[in-house]
Protein backbone atom coordinates (compact mmCIF):
# COMPACT_ATOMS: atom_id res chain seq x y z
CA UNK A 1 -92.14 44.34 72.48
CA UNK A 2 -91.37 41.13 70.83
CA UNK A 3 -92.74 37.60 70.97
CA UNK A 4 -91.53 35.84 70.50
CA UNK A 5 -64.76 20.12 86.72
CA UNK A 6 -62.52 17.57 87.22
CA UNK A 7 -59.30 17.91 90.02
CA UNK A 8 -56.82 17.27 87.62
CA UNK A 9 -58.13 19.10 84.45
CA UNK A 10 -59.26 22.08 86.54
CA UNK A 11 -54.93 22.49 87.44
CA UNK A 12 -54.17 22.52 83.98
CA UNK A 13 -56.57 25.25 83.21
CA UNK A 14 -55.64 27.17 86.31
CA UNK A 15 -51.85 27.38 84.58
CA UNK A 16 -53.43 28.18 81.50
CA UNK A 17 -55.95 30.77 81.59
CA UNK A 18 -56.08 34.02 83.76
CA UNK A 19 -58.05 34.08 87.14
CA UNK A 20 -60.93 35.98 87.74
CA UNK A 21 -60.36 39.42 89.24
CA UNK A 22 -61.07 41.12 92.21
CA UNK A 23 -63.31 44.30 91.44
CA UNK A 24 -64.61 47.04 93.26
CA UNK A 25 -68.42 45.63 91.50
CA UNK A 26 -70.39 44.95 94.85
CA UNK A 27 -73.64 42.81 93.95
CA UNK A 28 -77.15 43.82 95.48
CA UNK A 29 -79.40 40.73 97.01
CA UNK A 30 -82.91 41.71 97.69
CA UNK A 31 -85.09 39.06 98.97
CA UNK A 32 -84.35 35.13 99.29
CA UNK A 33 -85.35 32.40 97.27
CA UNK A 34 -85.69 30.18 100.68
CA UNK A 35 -88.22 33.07 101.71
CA UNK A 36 -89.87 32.12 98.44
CA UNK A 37 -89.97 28.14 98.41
CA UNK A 38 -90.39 27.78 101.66
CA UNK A 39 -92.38 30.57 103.40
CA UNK A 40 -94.54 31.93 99.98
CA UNK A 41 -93.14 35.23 100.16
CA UNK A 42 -94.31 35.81 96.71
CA UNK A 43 -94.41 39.25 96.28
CA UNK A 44 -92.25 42.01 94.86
CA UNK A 45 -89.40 43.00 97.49
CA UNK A 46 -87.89 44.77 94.82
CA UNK A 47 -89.46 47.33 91.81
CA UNK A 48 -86.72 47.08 89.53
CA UNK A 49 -87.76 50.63 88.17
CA UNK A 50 -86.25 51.94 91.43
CA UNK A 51 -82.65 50.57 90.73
CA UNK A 52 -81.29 54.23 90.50
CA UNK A 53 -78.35 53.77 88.71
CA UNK A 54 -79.18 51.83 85.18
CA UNK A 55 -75.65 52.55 83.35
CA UNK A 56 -74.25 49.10 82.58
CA UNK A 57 -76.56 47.39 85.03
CA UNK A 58 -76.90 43.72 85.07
CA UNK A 59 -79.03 41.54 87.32
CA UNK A 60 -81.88 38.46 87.26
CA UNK A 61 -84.46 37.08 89.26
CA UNK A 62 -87.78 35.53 89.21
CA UNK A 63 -90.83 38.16 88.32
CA UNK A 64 -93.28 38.40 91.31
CA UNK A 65 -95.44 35.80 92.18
CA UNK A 66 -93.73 33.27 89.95
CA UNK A 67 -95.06 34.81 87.05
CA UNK A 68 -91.97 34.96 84.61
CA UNK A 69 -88.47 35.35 84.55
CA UNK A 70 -86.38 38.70 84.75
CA UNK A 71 -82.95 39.50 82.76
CA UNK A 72 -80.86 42.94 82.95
CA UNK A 73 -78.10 43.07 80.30
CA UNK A 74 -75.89 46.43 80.19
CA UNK A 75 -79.21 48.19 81.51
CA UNK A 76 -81.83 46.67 79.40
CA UNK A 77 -84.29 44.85 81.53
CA UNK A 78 -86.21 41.68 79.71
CA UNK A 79 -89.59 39.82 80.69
CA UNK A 80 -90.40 36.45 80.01
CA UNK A 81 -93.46 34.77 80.62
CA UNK A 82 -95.31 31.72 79.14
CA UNK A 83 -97.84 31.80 76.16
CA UNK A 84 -98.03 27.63 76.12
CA UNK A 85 -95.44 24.84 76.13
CA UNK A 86 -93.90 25.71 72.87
CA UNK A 87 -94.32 29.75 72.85
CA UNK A 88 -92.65 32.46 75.07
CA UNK A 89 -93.16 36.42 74.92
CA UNK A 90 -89.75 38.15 75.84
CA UNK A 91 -90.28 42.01 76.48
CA UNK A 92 -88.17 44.71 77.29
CA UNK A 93 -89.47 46.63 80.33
CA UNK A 94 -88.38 48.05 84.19
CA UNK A 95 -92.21 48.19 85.02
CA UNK A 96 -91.86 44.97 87.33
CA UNK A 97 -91.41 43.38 90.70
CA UNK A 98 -89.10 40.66 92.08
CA UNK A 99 -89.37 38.60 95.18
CA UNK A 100 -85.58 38.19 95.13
CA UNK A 101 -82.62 39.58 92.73
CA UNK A 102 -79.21 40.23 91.85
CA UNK A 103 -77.50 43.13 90.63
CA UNK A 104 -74.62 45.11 89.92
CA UNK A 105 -73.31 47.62 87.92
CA UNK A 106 -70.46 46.26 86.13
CA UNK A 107 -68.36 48.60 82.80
CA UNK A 108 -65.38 47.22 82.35
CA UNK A 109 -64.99 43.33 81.57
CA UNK A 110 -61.69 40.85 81.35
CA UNK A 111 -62.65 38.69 78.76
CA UNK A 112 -60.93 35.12 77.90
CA UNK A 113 -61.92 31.44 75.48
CA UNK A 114 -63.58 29.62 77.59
CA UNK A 115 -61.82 26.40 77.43
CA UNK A 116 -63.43 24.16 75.00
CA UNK A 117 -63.66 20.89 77.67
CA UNK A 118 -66.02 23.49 79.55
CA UNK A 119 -69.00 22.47 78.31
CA UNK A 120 -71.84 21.75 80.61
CA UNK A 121 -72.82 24.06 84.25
CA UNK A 122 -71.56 21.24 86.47
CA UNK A 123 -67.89 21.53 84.74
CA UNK A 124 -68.50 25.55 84.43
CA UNK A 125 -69.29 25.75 88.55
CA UNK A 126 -66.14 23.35 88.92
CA UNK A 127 -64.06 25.77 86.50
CA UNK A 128 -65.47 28.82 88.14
CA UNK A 129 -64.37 28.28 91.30
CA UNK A 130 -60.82 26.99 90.83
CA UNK A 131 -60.50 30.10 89.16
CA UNK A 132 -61.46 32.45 91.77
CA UNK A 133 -60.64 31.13 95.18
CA UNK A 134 -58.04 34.45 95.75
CA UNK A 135 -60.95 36.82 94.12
CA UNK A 136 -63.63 38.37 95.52
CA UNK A 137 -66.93 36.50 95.83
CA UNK A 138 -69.78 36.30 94.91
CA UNK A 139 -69.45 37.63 91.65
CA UNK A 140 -71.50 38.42 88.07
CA UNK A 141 -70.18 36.90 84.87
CA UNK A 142 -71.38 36.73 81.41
CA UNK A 143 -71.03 33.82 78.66
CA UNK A 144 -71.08 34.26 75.01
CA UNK A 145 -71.08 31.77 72.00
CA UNK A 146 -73.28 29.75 70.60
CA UNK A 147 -75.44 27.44 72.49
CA UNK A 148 -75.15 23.62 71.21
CA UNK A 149 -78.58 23.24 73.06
CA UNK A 150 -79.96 24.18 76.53
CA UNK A 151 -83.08 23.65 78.91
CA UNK A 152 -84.37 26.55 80.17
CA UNK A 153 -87.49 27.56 82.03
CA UNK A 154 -90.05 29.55 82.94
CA UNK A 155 -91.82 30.08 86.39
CA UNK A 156 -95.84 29.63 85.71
CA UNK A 157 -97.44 29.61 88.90
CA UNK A 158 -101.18 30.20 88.64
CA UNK A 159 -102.60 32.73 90.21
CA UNK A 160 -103.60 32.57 94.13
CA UNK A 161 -101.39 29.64 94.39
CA UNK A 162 -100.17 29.11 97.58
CA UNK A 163 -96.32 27.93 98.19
CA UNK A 164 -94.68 26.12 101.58
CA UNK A 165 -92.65 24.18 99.57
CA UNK A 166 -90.27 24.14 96.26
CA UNK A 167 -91.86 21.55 94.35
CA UNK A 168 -95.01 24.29 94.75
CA UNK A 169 -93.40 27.32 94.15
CA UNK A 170 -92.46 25.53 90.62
CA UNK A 171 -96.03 24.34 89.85
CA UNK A 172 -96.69 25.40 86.71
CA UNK A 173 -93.10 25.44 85.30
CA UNK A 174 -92.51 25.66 81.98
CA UNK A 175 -89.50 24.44 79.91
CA UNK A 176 -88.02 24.79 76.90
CA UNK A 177 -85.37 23.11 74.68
CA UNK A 178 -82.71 25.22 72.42
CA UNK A 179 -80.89 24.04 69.67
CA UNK A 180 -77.66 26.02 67.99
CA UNK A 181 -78.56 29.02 69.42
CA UNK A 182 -76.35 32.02 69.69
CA UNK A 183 -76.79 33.90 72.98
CA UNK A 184 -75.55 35.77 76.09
CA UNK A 185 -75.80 34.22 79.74
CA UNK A 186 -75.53 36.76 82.81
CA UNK A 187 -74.37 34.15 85.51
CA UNK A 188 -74.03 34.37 89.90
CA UNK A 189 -71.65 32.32 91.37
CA UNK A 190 -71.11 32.13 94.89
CA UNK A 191 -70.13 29.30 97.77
CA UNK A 192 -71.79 31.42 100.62
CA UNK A 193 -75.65 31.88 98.85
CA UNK A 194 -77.49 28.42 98.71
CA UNK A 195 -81.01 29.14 99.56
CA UNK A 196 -80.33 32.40 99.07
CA UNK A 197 -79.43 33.12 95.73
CA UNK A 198 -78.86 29.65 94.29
CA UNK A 199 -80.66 26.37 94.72
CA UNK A 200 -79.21 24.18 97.45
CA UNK A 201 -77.26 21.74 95.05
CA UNK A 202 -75.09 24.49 93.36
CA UNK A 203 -72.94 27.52 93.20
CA UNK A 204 -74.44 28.80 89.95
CA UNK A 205 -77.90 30.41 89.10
CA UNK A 206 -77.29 31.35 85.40
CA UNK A 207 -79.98 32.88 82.82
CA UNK A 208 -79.73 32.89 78.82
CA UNK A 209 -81.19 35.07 76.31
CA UNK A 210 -80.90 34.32 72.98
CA UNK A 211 -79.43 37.06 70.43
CA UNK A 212 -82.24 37.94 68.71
CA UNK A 213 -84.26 38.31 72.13
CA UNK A 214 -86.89 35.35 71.09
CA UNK A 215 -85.95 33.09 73.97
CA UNK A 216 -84.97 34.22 77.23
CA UNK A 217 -84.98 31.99 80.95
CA UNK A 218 -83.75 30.27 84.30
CA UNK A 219 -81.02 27.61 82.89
CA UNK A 220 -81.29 24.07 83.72
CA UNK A 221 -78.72 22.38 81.71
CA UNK A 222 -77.10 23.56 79.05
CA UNK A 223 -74.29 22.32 76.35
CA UNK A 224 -71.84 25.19 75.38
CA UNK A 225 -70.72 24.19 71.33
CA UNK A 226 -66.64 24.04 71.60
CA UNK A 227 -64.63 27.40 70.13
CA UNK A 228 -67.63 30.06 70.32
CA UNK A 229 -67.69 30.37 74.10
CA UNK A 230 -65.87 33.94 75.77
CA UNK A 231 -66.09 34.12 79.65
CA UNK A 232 -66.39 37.80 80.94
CA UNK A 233 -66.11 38.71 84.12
CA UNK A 234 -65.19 42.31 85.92
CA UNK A 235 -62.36 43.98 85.16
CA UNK A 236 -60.00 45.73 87.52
């Protein structure tokens, strides 16, 4: 345990850069976020202990009830959770339930730069789809490099709270702000899952954990530092 996109730019990258491929890497979706915000379906639809097949497994969601955040990275599962506004405690552990998530099993990656004017999620969701309108969606990808600096957060929501709406399902939230941090990002990006996967205003529902596994969470905003960034995504 520890404690712890742009028309004409997005051509020119397109003629540059390979395309994301298609894969035979179906994602799981158990639950819905809209089930969530809107309805309070708070509890676990998911035990992630039950995910049979844990080889190269990646996959993220909120923890049940709104109590933390969940992360799966080439089949190690991390828990995040609050201490105060300043403090987080990231453990590893399977022993927990989701009201929605994401997974797949993913071994083999295609990995490419990520272009160094791809630097925030807006131009990322703009990049990411140029690049795969001929490839099969949604899909899981991962980000690596060094984080120039990041908001991330935390679902808090105290206990017995009751939710028929997002801004209550997010009472309690806490954030936090990175700095120069290197770290891994498991990302979903799909056209076809707001409200369902992704929040109504985007194609992207990304989480970060940091390297040494101190920091881990949702991300709101993040700056990616030019020439550390790789883009992974499956391989045929």
């Amino acid at each position: 345990m520890k404690l712890i996109i742009l028309t004409g730019i997005a051509l020119f990258f397109l003629s540059n850069t390979s395309k994301v491929k298609t894969a035979n890497n179906d994602i799981k979706i158990v639950g819905a976020m809209k089930n969530v915000m809107w309805k309070g379906q708070l509890y676990g639809t998911i035990d992630l202990d039950t995910i049979a097949n844990k080889k190269h497994l990646y996959g993220f969601g909120p923890v049940e009830y709104l109590s933390g955040e969940l992360l799966i990275v080439d089949g190690k599962s991390y828990k995040s959770t609050v201490i105060n506004e300043t403090i987080m405690k990231v453990e590893e552990t399977y022993k927990v339930k989701a009201p929605f998530f994401a997974y797949v099993n993913i071994e083999n990656w295609a990995v490419q730069k990520l272009p160094d004017s791809i630097q925030t999620n807006q131009q990322l969701e703009t990049y990411l789809n140029d690049i795969s309108k001929t490839a099969k969606r949604p899909f899981m990808f991962k980000i690596k490099g060094t984080v120039e600096s990041a908001s991330i957060h935390i679902v808090n929501l105290p206990k017995g709270s009751k939710v028929t709406s997002p801004e209550e399902a997010h009472k309690g939230q806490t954030n936090y702000h990175l700095q120069n941090e290197p770290s891994e990002i498991i990302g979903f990006f799909s056209t076809e899952h707001k409200a369902i996967f992704t929040h109504h205003d985007t194609f992207l529902h990304m989480h970060l954990i940091t390297n040494d596994e101190s920091k881990m969470g949702h991300i709101d905003e993040v700056v990616f530092k030019k020439g550390t960034m790789k883009l992974y995504t499956a391989a045929e």
